[in-house]
C-alpha atoms as a PDB file:
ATOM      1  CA  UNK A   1     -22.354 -24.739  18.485  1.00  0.00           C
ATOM      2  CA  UNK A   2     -18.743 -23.256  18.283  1.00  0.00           C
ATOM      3  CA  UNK A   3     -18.814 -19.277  19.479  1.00  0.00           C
ATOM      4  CA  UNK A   4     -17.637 -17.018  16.695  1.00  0.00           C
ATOM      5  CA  UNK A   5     -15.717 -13.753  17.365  1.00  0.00           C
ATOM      6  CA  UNK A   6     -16.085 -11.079  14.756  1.00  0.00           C
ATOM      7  CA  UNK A   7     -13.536  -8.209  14.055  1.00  0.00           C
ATOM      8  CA  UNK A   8     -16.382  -5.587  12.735  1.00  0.00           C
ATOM      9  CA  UNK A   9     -16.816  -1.930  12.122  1.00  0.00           C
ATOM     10  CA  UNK A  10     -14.706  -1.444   8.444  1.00  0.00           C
ATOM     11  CA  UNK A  11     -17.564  -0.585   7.961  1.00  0.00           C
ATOM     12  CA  UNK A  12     -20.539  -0.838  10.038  1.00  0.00           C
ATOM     13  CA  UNK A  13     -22.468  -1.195   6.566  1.00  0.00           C
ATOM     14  CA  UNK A  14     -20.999  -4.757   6.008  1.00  0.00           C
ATOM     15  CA  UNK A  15     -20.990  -5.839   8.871  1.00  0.00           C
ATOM     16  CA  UNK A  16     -24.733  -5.666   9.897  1.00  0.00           C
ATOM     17  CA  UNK A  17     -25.057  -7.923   6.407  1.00  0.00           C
ATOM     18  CA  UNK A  18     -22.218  -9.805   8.180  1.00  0.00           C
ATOM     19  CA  UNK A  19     -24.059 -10.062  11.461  1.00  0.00           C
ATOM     20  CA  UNK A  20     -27.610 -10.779   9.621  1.00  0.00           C
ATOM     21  CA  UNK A  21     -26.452 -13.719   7.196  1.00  0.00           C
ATOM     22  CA  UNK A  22     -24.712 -15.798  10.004  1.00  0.00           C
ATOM     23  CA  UNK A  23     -27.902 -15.690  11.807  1.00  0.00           C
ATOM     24  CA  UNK A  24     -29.649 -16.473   9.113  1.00  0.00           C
ATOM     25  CA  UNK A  25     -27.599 -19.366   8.064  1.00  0.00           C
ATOM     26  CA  UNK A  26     -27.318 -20.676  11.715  1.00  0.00           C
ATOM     27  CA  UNK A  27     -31.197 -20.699  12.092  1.00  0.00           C
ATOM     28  CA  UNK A  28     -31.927 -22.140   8.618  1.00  0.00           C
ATOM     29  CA  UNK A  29     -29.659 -25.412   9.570  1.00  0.00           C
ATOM     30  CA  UNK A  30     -30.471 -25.799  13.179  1.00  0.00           C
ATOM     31  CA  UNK A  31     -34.512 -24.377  13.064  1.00  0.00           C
ATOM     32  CA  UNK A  32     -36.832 -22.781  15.862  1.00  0.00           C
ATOM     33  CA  UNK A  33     -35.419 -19.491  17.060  1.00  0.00           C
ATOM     34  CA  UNK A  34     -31.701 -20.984  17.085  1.00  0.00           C
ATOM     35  CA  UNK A  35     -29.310 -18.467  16.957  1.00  0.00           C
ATOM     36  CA  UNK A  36     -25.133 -17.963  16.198  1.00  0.00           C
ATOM     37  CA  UNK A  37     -23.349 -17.775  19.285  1.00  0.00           C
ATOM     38  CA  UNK A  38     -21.383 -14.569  18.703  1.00  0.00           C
ATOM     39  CA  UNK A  39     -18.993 -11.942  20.306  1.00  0.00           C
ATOM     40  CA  UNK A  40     -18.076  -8.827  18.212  1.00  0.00           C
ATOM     41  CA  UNK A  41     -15.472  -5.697  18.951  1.00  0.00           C
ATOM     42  CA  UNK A  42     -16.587  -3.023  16.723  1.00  0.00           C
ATOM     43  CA  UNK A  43     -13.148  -1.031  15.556  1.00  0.00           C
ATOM     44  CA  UNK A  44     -13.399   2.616  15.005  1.00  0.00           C
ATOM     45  CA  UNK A  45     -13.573   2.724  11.274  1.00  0.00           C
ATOM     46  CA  UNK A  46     -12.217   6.316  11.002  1.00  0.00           C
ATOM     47  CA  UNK A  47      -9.036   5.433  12.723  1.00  0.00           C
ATOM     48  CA  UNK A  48      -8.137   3.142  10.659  1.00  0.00           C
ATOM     49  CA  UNK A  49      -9.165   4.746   7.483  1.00  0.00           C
ATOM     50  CA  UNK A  50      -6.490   6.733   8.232  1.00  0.00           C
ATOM     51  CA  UNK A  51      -3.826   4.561   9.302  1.00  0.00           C
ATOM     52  CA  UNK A  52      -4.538   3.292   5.931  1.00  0.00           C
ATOM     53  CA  UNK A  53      -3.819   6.593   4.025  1.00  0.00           C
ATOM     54  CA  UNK A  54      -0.659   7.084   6.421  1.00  0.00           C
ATOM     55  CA  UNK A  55       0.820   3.601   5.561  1.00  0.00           C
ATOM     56  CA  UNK A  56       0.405   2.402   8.972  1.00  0.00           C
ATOM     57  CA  UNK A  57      -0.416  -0.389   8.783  1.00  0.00           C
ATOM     58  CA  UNK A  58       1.812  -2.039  11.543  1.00  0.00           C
ATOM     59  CA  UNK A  59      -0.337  -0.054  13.928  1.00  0.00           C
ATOM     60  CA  UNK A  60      -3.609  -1.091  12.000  1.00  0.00           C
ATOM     61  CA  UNK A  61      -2.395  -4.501  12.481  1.00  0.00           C
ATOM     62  CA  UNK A  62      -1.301  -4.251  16.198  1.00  0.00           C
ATOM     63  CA  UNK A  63      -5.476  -2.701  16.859  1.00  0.00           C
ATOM     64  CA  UNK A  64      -6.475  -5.214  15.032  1.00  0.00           C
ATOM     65  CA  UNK A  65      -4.621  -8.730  16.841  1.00  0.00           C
ATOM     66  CA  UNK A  66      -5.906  -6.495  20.344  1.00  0.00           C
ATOM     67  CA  UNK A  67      -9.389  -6.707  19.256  1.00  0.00           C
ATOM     68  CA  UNK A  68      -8.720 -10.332  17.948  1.00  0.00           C
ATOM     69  CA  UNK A  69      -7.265 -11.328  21.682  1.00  0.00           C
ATOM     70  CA  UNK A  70     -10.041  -9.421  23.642  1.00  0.00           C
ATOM     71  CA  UNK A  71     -12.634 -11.989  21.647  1.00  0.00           C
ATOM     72  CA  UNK A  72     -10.451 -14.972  22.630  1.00  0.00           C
ATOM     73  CA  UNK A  73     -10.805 -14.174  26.017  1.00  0.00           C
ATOM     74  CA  UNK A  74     -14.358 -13.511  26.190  1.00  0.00           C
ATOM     75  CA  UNK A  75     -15.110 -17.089  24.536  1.00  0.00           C
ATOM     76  CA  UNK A  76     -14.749 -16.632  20.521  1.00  0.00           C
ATOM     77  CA  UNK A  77     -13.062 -20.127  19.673  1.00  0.00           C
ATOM     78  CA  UNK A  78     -12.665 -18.482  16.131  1.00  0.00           C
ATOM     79  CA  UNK A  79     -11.872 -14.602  14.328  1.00  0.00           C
ATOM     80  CA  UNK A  80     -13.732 -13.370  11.537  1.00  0.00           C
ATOM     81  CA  UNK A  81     -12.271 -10.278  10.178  1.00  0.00           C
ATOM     82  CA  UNK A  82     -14.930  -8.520   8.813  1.00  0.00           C
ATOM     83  CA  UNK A  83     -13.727  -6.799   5.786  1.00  0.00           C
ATOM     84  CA  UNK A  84     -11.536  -7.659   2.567  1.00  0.00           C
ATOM     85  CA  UNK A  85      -8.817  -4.950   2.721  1.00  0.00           C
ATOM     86  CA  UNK A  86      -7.495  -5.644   6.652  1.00  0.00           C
ATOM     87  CA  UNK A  87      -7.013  -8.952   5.309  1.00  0.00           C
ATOM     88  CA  UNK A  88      -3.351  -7.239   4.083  1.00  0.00           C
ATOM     89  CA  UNK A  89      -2.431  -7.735   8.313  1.00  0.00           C
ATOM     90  CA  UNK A  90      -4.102 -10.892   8.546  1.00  0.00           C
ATOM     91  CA  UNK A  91      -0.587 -12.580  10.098  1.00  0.00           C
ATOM     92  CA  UNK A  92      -1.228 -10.100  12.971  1.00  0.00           C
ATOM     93  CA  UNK A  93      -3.972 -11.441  13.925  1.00  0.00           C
ATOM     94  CA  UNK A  94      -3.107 -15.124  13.362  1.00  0.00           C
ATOM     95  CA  UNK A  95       0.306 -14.962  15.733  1.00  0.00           C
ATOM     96  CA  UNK A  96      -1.823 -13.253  18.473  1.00  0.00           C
ATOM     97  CA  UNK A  97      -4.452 -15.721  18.557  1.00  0.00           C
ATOM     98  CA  UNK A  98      -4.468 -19.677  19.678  1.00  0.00           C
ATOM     99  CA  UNK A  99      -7.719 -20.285  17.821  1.00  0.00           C
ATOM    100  CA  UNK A 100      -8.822 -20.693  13.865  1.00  0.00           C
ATOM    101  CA  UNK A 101      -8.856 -17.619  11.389  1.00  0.00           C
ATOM    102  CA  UNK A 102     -11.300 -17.996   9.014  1.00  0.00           C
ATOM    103  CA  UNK A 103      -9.790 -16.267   5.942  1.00  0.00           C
ATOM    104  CA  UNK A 104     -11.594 -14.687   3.576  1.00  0.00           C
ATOM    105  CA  UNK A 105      -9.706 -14.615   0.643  1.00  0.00           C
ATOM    106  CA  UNK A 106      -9.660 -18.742   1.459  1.00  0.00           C
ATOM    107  CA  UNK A 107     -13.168 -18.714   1.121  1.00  0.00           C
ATOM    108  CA  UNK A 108     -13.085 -16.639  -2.109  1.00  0.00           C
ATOM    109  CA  UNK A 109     -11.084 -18.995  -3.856  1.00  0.00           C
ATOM    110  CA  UNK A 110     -12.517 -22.404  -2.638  1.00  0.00           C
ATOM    111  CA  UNK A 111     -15.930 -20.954  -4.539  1.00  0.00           C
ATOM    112  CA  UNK A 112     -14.031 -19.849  -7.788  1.00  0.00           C
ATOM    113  CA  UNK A 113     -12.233 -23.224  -7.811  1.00  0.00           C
ATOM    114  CA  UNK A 114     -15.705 -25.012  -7.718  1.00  0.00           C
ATOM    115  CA  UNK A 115     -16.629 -23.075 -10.505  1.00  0.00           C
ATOM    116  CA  UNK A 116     -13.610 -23.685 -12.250  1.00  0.00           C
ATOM    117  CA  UNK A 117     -13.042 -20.063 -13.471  1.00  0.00           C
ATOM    118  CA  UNK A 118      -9.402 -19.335 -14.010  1.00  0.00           C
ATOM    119  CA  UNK A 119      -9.081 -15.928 -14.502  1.00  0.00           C
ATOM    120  CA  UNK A 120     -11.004 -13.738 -12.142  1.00  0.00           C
ATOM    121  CA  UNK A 121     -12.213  -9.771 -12.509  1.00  0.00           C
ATOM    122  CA  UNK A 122     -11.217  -8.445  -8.855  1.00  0.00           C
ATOM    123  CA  UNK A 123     -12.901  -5.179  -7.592  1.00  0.00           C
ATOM    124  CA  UNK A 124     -12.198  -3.943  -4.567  1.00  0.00           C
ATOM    125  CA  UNK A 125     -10.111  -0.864  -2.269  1.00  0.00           C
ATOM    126  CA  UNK A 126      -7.558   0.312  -4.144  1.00  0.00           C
ATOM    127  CA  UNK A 127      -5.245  -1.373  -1.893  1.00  0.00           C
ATOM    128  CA  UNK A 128      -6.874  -4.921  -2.420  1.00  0.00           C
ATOM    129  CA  UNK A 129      -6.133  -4.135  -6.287  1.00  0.00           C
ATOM    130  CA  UNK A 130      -2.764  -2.869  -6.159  1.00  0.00           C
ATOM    131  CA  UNK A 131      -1.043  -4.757  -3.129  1.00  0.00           C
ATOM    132  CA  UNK A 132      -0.079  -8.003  -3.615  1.00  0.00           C
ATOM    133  CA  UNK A 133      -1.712  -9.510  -0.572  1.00  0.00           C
ATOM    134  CA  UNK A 134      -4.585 -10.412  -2.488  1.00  0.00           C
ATOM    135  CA  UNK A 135      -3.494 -10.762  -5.719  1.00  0.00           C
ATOM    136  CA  UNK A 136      -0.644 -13.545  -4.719  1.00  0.00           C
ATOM    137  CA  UNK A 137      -2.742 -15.594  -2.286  1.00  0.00           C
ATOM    138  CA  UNK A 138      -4.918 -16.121  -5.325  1.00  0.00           C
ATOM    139  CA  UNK A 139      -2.247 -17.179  -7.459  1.00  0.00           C
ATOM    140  CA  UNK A 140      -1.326 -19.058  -4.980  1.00  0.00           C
ATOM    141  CA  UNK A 141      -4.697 -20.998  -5.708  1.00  0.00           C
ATOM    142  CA  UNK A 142      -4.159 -20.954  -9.482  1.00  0.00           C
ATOM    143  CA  UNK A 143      -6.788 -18.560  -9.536  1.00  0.00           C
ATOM    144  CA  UNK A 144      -4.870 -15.404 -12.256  1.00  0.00           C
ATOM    145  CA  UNK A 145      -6.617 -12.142 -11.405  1.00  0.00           C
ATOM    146  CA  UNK A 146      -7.857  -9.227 -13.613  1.00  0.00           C
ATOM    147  CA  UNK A 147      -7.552  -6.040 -12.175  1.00  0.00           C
ATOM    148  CA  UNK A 148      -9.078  -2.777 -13.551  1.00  0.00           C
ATOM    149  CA  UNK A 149      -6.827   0.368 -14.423  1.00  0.00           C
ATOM    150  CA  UNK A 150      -5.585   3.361 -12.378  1.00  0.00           C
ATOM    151  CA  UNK A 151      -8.264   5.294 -13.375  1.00  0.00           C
ATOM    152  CA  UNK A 152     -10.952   2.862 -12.729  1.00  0.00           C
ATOM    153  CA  UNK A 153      -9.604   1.479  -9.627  1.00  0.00           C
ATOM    154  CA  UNK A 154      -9.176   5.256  -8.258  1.00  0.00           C
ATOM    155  CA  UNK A 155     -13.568   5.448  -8.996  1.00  0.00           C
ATOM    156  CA  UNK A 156     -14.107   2.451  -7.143  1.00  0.00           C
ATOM    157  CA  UNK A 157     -12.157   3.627  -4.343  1.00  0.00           C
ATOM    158  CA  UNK A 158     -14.005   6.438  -4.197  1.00  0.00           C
ATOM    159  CA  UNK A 159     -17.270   4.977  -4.122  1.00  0.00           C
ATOM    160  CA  UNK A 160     -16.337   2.533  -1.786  1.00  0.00           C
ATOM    161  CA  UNK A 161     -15.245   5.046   0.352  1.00  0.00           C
ATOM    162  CA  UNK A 162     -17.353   8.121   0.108  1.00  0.00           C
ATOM    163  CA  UNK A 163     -20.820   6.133  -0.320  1.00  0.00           C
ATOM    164  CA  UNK A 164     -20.963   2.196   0.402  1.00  0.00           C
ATOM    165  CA  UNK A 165     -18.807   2.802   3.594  1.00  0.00           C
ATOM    166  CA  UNK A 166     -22.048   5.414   4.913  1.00  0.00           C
ATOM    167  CA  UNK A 167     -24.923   3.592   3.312  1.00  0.00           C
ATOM    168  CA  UNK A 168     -25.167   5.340  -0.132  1.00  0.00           C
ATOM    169  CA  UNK A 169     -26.025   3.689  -3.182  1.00  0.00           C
ATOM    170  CA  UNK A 170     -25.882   5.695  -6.396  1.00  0.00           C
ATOM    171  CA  UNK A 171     -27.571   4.446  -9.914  1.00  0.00           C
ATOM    172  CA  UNK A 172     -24.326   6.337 -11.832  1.00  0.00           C
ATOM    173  CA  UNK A 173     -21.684   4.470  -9.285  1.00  0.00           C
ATOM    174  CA  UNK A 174     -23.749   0.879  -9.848  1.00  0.00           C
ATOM    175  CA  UNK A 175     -23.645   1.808 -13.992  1.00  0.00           C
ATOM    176  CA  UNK A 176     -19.610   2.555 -13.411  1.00  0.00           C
ATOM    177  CA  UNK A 177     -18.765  -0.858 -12.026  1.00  0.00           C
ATOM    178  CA  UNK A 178     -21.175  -2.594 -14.533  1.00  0.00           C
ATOM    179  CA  UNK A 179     -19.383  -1.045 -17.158  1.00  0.00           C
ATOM    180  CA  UNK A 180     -15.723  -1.415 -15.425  1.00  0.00           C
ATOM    181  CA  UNK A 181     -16.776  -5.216 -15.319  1.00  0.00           C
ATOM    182  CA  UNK A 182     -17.961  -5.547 -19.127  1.00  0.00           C
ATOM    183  CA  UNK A 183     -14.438  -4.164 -19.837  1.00  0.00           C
ATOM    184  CA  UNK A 184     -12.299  -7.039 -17.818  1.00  0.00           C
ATOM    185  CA  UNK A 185     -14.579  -9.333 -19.553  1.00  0.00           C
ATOM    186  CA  UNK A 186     -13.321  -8.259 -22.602  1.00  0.00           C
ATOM    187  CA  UNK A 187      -9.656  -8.912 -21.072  1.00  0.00           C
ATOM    188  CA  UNK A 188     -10.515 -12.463 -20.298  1.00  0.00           C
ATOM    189  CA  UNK A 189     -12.170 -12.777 -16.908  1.00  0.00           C
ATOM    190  CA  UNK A 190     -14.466 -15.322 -16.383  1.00  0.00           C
ATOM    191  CA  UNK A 191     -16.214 -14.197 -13.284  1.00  0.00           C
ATOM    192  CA  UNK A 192     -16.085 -11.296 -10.752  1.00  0.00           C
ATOM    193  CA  UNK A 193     -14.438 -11.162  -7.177  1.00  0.00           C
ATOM    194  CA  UNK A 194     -16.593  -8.441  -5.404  1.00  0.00           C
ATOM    195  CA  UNK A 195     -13.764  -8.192  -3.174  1.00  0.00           C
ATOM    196  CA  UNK A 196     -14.966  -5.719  -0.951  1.00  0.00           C
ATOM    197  CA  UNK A 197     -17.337  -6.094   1.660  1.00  0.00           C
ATOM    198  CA  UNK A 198     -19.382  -3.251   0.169  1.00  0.00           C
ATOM    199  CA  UNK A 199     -19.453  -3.868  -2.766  1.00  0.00           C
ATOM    200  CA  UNK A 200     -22.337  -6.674  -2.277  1.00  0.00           C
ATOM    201  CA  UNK A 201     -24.524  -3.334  -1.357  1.00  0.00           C
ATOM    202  CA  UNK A 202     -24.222  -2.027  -4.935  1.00  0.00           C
ATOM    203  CA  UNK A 203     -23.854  -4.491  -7.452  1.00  0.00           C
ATOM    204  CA  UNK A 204     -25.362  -8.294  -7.482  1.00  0.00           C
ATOM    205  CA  UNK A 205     -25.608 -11.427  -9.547  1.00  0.00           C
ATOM    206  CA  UNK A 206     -28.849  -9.844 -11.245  1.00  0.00           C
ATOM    207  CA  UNK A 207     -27.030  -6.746 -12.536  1.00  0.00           C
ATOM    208  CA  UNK A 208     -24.700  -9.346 -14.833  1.00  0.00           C
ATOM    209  CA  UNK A 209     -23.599 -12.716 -17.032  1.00  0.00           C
ATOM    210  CA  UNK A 210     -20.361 -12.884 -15.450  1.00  0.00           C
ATOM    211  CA  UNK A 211     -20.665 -15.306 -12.400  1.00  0.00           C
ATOM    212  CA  UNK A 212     -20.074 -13.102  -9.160  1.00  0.00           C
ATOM    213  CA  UNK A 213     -18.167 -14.084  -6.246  1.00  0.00           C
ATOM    214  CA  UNK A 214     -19.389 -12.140  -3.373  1.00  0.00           C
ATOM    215  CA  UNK A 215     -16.978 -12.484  -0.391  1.00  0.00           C
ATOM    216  CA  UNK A 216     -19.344 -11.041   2.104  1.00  0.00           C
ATOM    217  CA  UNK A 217     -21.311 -14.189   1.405  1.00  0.00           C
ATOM    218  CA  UNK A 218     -18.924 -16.469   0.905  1.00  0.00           C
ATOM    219  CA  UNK A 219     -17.169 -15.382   3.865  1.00  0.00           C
ATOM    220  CA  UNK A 220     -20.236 -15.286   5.728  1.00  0.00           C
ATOM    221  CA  UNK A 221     -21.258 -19.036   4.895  1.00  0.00           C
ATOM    222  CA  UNK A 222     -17.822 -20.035   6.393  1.00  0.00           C
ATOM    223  CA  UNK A 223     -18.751 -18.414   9.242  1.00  0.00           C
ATOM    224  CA  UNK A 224     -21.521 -20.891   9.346  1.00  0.00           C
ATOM    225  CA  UNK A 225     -20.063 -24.017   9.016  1.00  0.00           C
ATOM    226  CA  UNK A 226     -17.373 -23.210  11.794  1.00  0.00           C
ATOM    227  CA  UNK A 227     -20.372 -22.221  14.112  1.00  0.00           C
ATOM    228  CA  UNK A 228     -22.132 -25.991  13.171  1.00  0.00           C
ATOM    229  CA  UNK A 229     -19.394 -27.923  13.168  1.00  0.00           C
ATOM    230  CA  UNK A 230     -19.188 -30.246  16.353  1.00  0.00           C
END
């Protein structure tokens, strides 16, 4: 099996579900007590919380491709980075690496492209909803996103923020992004990007008609596959 290095921490929340699903896939496939093979570097999340209300996010990148090159050289022969929004300085990490990138947002649309679902709810940071990062890789796949207004993207920032990130889940929050979903399926979205890694905690495929794509999974099932693949 291939070693996996994982970029964790943003937050610790998601990546323990990060950290639990590999295994789980890994052991499911191969049987007995196997494991994943993995190497983490845990960032500090609070740092770059607030590089991220500062605009930094050349430094955010630069801690970042250091973590990404300190699991290189401890044996990861692939980075993970554990979290949707960080994705925005994914080319930092890419040009200081020599080894694959599993992208999530890659992952994301593979699954909405086997579903063939065209136009897509997305949920996530406030910066994953109003940066283009996201929004134009996914055109990029054909895949036209739906994104919720100021108002609504400022709640489920908040949430995200104030109680995913520290393990809180809130029956009034859950209701809000039911209801914030039931609204972009009246815009046209035929399925749901839970395009945080939090967001998974919260809200599932239960809780809704709307197919969900849950990029802590689907992220996490990459993960997976590199790990297996000879």
């Amino acid at each position: 099996m291939k070693t996996l290095g994982i970029i964790g921490g943003m937050s610790p929340e998601s990546t323990v579900t990060y950290y639990s699903l590999i295994n789980q896939l890994v052991n499911q496939a191969k049987g007995g007590n196997h494991s994943a093979p993995l190497v983490m570097v845990n960032i500090e999340f609070e740092e770059i919380v607030r590089l991220q209300k500062q605009g930094e996010w050349q430094k955010a990148g630069e801690i970042l491709a250091t973590a990404a090159q300190k699991l290189t050289q401890i044996g990861a022969e692939g980075i993970l980075l554990a979290t949707n929004t960080m994705h925005k300085v994914a080319s930092h990490i890419i040009e200081a690496i020599d080894v694959p990138f599993l992208h999530i947002i890659d992952a994301t649309a593979e699954a909405i492209k086997a579903k063939q679902v065209k136009q897509i709810a997305l949920l996530g940071t406030q910066f994953t909803m109003q940066d283009h990062f996201y929004r134009d890789l996914l055109l990029a796949h054909n895949i036209i996103p739906i994104i919720p207004s100021h108002a609504q993207q400022q709640e489920i920032h908040r949430i995200i923020f104030t109680e995913l990130c520290i393990g809180k889940s809130n029956p009034e929050s859950k209701q809000f992004y039911l209801d914030v979903i039931a609204d972009l399926e009246k815009q046209g979205a035929q399925g749901v990007i839970l395009g945080c890694t939090e967001i998974g905690l919260l809200i599932n495929q239960r809780d809704a008609t709307l197919p969900f794509f849950d990029t802590t999974t689907l992220h996490a099932h990459k993960a997976a596959e590199f790990i297996l693949t000879e």
